[in-house]
N, C-alpha and C. Protein backbone atom coordinates (compact mmCIF):
# COMPACT_ATOMS: atom_id res chain seq x y z
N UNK A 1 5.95 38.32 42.51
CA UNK A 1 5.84 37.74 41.19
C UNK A 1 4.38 37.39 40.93
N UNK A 2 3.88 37.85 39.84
CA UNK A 2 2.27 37.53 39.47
C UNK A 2 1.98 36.07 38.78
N UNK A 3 0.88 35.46 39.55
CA UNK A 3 0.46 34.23 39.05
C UNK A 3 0.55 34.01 37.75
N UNK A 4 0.75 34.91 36.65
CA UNK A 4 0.68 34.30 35.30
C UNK A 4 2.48 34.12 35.07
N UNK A 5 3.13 34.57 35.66
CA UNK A 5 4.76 34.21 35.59
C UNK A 5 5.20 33.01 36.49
N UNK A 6 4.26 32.75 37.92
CA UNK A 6 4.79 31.95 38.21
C UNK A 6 4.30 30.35 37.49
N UNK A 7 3.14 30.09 36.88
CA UNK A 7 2.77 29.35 35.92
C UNK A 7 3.38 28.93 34.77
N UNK A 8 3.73 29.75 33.97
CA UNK A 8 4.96 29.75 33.25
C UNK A 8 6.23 29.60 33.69
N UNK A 9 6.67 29.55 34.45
CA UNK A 9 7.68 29.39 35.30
C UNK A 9 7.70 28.00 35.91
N UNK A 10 6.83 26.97 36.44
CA UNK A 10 6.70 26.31 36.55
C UNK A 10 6.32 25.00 35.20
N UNK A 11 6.12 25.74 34.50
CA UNK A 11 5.78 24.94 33.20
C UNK A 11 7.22 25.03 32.25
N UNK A 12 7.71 25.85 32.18
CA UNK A 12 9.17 25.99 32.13
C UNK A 12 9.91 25.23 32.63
N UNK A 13 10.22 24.37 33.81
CA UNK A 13 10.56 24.42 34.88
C UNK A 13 10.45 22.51 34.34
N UNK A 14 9.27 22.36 33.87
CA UNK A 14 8.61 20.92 34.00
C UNK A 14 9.44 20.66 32.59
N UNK A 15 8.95 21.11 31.75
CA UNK A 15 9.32 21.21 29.97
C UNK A 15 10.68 20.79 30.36
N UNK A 16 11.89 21.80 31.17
CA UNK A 16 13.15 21.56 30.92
C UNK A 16 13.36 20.09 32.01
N UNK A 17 13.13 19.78 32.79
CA UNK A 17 13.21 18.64 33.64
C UNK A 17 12.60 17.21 32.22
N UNK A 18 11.98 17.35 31.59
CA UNK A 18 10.96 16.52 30.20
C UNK A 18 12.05 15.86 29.90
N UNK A 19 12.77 17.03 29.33
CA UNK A 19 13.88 17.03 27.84
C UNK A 19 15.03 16.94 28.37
N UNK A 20 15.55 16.40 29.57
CA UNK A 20 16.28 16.05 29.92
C UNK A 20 17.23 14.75 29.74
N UNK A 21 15.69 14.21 29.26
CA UNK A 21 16.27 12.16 28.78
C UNK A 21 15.69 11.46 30.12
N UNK A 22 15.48 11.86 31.28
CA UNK A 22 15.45 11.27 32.85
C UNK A 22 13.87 10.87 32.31
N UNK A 23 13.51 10.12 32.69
CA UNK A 23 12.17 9.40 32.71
C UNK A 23 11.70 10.19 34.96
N UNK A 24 12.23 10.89 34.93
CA UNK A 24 12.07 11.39 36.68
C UNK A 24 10.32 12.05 37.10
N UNK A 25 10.34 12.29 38.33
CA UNK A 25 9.07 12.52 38.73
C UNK A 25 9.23 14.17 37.83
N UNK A 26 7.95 14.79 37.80
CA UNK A 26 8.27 16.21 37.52
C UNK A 26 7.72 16.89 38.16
N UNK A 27 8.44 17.86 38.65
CA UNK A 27 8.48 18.87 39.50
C UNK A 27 7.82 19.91 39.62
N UNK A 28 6.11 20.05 40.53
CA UNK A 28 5.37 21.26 40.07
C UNK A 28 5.04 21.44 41.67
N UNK A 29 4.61 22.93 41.58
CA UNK A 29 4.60 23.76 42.73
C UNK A 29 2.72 23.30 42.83
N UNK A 30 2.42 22.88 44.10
CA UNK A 30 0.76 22.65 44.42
C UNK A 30 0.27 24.39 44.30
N UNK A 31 -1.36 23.97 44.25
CA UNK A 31 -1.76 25.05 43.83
C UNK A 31 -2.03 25.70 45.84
N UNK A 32 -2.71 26.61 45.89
CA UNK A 32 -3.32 27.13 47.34
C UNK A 32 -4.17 26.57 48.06
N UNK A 33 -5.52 25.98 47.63
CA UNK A 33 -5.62 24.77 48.53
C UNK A 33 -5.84 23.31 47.69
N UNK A 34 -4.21 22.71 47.56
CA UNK A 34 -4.70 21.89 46.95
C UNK A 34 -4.78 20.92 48.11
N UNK A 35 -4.75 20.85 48.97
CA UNK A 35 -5.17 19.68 49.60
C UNK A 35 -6.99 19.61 50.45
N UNK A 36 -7.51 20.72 49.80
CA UNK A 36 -8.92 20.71 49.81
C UNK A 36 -9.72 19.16 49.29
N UNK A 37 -10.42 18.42 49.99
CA UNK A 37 -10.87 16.96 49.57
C UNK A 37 -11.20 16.92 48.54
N UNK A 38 -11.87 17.80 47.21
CA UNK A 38 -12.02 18.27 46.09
C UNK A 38 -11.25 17.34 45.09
N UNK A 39 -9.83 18.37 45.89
CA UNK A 39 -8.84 18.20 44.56
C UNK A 39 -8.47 16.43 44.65
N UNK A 40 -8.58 15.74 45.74
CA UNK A 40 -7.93 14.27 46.00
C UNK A 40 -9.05 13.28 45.06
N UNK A 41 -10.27 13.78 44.91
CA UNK A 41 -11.23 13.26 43.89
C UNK A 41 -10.91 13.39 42.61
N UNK A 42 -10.52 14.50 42.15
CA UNK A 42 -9.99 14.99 41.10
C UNK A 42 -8.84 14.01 40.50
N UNK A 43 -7.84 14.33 41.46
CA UNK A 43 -6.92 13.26 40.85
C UNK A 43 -6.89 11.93 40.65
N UNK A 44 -7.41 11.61 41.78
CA UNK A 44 -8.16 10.17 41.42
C UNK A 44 -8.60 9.50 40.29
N UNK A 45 -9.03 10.70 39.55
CA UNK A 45 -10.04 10.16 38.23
C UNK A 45 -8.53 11.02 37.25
N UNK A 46 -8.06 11.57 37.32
CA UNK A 46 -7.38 11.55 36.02
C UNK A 46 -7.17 11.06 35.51
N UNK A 47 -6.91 11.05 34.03
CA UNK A 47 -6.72 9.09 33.09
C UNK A 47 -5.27 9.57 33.19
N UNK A 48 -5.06 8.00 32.74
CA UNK A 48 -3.52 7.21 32.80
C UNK A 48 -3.13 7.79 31.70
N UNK A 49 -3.76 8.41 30.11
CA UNK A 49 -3.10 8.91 29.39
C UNK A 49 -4.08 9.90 28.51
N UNK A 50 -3.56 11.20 28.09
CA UNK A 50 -4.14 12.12 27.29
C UNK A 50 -3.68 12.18 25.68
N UNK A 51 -4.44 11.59 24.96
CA UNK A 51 -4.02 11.38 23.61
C UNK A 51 -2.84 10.48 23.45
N UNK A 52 -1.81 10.80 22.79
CA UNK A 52 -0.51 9.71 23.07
C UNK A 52 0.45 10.11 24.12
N UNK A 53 0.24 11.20 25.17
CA UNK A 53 1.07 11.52 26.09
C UNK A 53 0.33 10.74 27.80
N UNK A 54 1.38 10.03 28.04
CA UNK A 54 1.41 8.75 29.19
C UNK A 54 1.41 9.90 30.03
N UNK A 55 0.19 9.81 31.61
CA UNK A 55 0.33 10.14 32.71
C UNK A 55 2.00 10.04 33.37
N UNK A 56 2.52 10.84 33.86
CA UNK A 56 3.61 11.06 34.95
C UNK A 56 3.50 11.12 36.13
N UNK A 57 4.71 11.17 37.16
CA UNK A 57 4.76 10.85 38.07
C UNK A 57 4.89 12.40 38.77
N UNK A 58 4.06 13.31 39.16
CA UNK A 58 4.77 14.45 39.72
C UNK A 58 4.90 14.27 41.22
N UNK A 59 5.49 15.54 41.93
CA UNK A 59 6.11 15.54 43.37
C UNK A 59 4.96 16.35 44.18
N UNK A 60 4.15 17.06 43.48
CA UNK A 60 3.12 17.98 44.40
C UNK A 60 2.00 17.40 44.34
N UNK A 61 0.75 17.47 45.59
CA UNK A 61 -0.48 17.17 45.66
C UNK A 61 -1.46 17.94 45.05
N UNK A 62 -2.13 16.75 44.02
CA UNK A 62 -3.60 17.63 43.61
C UNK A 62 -2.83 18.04 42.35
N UNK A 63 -1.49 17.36 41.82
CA UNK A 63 -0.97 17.50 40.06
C UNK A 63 -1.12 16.57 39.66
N UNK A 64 -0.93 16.51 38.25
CA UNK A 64 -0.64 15.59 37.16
C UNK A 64 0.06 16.72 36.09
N UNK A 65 0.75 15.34 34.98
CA UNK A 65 1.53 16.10 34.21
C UNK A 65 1.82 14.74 32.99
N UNK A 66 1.41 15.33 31.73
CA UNK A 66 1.34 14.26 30.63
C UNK A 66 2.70 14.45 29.49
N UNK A 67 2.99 13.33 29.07
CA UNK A 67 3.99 13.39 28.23
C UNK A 67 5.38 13.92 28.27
N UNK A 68 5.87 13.43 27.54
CA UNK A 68 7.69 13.53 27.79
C UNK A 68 8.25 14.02 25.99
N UNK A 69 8.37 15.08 26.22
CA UNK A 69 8.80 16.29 27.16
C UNK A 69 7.41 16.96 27.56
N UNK A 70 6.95 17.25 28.84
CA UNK A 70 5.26 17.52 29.27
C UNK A 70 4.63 17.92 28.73
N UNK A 71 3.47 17.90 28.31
CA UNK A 71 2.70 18.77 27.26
C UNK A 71 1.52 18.96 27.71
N UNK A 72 1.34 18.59 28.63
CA UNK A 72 0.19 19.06 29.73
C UNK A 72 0.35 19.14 31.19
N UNK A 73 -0.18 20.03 31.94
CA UNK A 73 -0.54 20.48 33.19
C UNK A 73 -1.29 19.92 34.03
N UNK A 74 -1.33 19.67 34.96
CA UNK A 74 -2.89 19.78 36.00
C UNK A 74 -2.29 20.26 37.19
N UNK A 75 -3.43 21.58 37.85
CA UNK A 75 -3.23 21.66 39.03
C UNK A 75 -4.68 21.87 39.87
N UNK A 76 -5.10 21.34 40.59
CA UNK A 76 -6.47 21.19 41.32
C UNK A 76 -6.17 22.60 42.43
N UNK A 77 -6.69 23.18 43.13
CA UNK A 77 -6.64 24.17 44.05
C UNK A 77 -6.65 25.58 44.23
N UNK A 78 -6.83 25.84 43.01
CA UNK A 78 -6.56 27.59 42.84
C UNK A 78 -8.43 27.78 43.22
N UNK A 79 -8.03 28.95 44.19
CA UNK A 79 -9.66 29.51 44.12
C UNK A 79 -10.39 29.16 43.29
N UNK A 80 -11.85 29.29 43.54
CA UNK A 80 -12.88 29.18 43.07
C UNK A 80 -13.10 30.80 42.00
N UNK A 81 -13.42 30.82 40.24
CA UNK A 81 -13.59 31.69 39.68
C UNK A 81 -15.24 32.02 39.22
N UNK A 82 -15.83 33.17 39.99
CA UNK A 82 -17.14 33.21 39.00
C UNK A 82 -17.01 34.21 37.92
N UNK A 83 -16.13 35.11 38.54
CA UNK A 83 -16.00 36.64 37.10
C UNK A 83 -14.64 36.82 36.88
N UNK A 84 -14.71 36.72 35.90
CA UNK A 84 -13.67 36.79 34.93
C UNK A 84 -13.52 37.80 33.82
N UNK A 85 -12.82 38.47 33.20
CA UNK A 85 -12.93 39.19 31.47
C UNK A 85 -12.28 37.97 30.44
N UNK A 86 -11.36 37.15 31.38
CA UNK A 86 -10.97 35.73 30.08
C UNK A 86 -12.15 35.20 29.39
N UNK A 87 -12.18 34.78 28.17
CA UNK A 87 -12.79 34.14 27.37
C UNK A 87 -13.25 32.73 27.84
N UNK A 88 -14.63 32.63 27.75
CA UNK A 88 -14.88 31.33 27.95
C UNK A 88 -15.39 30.43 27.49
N UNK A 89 -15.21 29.06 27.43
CA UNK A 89 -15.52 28.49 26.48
C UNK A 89 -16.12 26.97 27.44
N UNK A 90 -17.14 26.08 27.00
CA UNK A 90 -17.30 24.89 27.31
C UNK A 90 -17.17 24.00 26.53
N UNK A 91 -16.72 23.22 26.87
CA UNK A 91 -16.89 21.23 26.59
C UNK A 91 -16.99 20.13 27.17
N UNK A 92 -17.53 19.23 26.77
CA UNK A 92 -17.73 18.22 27.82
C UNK A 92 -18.30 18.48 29.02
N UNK A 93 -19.21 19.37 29.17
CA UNK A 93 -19.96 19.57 30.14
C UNK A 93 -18.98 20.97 31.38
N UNK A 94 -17.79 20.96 30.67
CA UNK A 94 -17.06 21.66 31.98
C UNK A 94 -17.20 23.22 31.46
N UNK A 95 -17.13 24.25 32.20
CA UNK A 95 -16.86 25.55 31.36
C UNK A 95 -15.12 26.13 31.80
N UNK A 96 -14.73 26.86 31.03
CA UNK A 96 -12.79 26.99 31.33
C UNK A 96 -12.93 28.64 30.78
N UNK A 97 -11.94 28.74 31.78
CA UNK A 97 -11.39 30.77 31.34
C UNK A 97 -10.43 30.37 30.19
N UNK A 98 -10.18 30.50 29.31
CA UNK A 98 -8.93 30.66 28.37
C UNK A 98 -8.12 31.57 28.70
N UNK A 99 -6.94 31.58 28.98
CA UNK A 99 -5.79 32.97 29.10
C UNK A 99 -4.77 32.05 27.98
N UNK A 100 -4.53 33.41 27.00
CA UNK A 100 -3.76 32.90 25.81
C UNK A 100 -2.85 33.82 25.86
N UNK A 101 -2.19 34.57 26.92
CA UNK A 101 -0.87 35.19 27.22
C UNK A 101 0.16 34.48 26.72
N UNK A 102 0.43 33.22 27.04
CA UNK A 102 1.43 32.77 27.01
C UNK A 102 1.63 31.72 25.94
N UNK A 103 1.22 32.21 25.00
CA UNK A 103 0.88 31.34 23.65
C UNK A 103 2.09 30.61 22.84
N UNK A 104 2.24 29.83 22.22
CA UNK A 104 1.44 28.34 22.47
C UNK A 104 1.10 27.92 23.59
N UNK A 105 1.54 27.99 24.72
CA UNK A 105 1.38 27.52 26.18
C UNK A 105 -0.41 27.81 26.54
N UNK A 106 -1.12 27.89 26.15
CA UNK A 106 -2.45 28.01 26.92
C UNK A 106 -3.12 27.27 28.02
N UNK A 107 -3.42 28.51 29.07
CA UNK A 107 -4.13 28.24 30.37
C UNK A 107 -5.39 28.43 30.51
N UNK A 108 -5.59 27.06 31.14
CA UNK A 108 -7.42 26.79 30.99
C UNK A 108 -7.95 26.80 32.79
N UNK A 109 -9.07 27.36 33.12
CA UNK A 109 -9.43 27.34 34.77
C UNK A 109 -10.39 27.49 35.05
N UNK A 110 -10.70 26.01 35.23
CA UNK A 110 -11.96 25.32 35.05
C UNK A 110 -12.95 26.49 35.77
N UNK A 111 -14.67 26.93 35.77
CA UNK A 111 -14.66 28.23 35.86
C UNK A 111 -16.21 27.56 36.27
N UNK A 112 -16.49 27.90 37.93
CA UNK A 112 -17.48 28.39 38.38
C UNK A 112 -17.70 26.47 39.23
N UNK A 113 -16.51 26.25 39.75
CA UNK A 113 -15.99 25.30 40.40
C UNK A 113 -15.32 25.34 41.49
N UNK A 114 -15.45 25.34 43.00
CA UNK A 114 -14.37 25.49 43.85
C UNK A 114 -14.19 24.09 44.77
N UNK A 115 -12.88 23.94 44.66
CA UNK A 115 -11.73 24.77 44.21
C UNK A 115 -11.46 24.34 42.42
N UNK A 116 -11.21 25.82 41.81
CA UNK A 116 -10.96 25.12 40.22
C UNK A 116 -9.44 24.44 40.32
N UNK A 117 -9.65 24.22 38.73
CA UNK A 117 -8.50 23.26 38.27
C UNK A 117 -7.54 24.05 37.19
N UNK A 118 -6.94 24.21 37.30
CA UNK A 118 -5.83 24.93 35.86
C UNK A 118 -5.41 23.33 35.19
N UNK A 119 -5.38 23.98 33.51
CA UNK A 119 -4.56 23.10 33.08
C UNK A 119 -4.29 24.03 31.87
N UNK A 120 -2.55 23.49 32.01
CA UNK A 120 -2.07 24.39 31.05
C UNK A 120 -1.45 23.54 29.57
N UNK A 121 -1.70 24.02 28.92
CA UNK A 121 -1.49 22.67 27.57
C UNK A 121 -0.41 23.58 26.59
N UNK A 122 0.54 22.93 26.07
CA UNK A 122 1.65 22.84 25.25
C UNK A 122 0.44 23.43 23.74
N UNK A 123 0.61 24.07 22.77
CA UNK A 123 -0.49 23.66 21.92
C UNK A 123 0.59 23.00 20.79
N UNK A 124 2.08 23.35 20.47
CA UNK A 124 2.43 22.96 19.75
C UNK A 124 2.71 21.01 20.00
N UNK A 125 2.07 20.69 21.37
CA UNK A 125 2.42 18.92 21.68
C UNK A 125 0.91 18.52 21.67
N UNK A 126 -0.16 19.15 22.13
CA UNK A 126 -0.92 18.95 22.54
C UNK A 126 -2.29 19.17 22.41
N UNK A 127 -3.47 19.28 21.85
CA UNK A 127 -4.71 19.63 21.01
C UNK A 127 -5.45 20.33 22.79
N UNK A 128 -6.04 21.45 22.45
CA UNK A 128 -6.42 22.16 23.75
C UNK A 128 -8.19 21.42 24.21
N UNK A 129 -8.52 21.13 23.15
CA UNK A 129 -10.23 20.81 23.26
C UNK A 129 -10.00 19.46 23.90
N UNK A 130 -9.25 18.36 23.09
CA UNK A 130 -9.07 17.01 23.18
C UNK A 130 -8.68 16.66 24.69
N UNK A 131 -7.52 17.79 24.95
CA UNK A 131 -6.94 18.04 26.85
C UNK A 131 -7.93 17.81 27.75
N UNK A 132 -9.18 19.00 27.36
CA UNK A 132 -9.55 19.26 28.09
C UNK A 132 -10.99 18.14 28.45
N UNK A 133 -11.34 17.07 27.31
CA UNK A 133 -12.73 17.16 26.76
C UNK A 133 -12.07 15.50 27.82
N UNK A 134 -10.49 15.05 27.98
CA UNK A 134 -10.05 14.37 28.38
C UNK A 134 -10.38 14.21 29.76
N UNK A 135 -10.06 15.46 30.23
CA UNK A 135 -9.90 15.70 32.17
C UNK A 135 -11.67 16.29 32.36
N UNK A 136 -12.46 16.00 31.64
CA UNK A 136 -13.91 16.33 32.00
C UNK A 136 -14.22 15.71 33.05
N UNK A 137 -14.16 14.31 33.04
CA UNK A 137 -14.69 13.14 33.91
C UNK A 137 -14.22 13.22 35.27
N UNK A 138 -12.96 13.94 35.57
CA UNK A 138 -12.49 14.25 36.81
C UNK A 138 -12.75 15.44 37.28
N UNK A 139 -12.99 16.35 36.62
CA UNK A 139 -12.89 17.89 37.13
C UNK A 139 -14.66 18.44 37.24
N UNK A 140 -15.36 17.27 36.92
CA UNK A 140 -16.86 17.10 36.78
C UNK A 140 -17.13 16.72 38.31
N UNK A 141 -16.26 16.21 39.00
CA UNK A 141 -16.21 15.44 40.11
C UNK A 141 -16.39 16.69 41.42
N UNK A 142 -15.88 17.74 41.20
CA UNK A 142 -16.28 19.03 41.65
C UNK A 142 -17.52 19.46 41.14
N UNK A 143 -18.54 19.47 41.71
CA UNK A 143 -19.71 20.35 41.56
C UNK A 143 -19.93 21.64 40.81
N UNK A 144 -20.30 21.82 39.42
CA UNK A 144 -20.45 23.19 39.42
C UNK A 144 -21.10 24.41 39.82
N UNK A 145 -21.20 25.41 40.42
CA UNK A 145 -22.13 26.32 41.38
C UNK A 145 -22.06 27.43 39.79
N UNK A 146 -21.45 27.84 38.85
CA UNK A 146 -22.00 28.54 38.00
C UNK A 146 -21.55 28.08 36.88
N UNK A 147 -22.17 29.24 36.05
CA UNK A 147 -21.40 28.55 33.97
C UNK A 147 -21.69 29.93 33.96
N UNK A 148 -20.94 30.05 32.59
CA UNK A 148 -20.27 31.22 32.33
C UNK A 148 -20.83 31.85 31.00
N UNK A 149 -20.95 33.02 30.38
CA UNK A 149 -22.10 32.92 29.50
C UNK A 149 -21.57 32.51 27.81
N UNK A 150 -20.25 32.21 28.07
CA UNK A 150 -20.79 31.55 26.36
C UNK A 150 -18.69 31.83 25.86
């Protein structure tokens, strides 16, 4: 199964566990190395809330996951990306691949950072710039070794 299904699949996965009514932990698969010391900085600094969606409680290391029913992602650990053909874009100092496959659902990875960070944002719950311009302060916490040209 290819990483862009199992992402969706897991975000699927979170969404239907949301809308359940259960206020419960939510359920996401860690990334490959998320237990790299990186990602434990990372989470550390995530804020308690992204726009009006309250931080959650998830079950894997090196996640987070905002709002009920979820409308945002975090996963710290996926390889480090310098080349890419995704679109890239910066804010807040961070630079991100855009993959808009799975639209409204858009996946962001943080880009020329190891280990990066995915975050995948709801767009119909969730503003993609505001997400991201949010989780700067933590995902800044990783060093960047490149930027991406524009």
């Amino acid at each position: 199964m290819n990483k862009m299904r199992l992402w969706a699949i897991g975000f699927a996965a979170a969404a239907t566990l949301a809308t359940s009514g259960c206020a419960s932990n939510v359920s996401l698969e860690p990334a490959e190395l998320a237990n790299d010391p990186a990602c434990a900085e990372v989470s550390v600094r995530l804020p308690e809330s992204i726009a009006e969606h309250d931080k959650r409680v998830t079950d894997a290391q090196a996640t987070g996951a905002y709002g009920e029913p979820v409308a945002v992602i975090v996963r710290c650990g996926l390889p480090g990306v310098t080349v890419s053909n995704l679109r890239c874009v910066s804010t807040s100092g961070v630079d991100w691949l855009v993959d808009e496959a799975e639209a409204p659902s858009y996946r962001f990875i943080s880009f020329g950072r190891t280990p990066a960070t995915e975050v995948i944002v709801d767009s119909e719950k969730a503003v993609g710039v505001s997400t991201l311009d949010a989780l700067a302060p933590a995902i800044k916490s990783i060093p960047a070794t490149a930027n991406c040209a524009g």
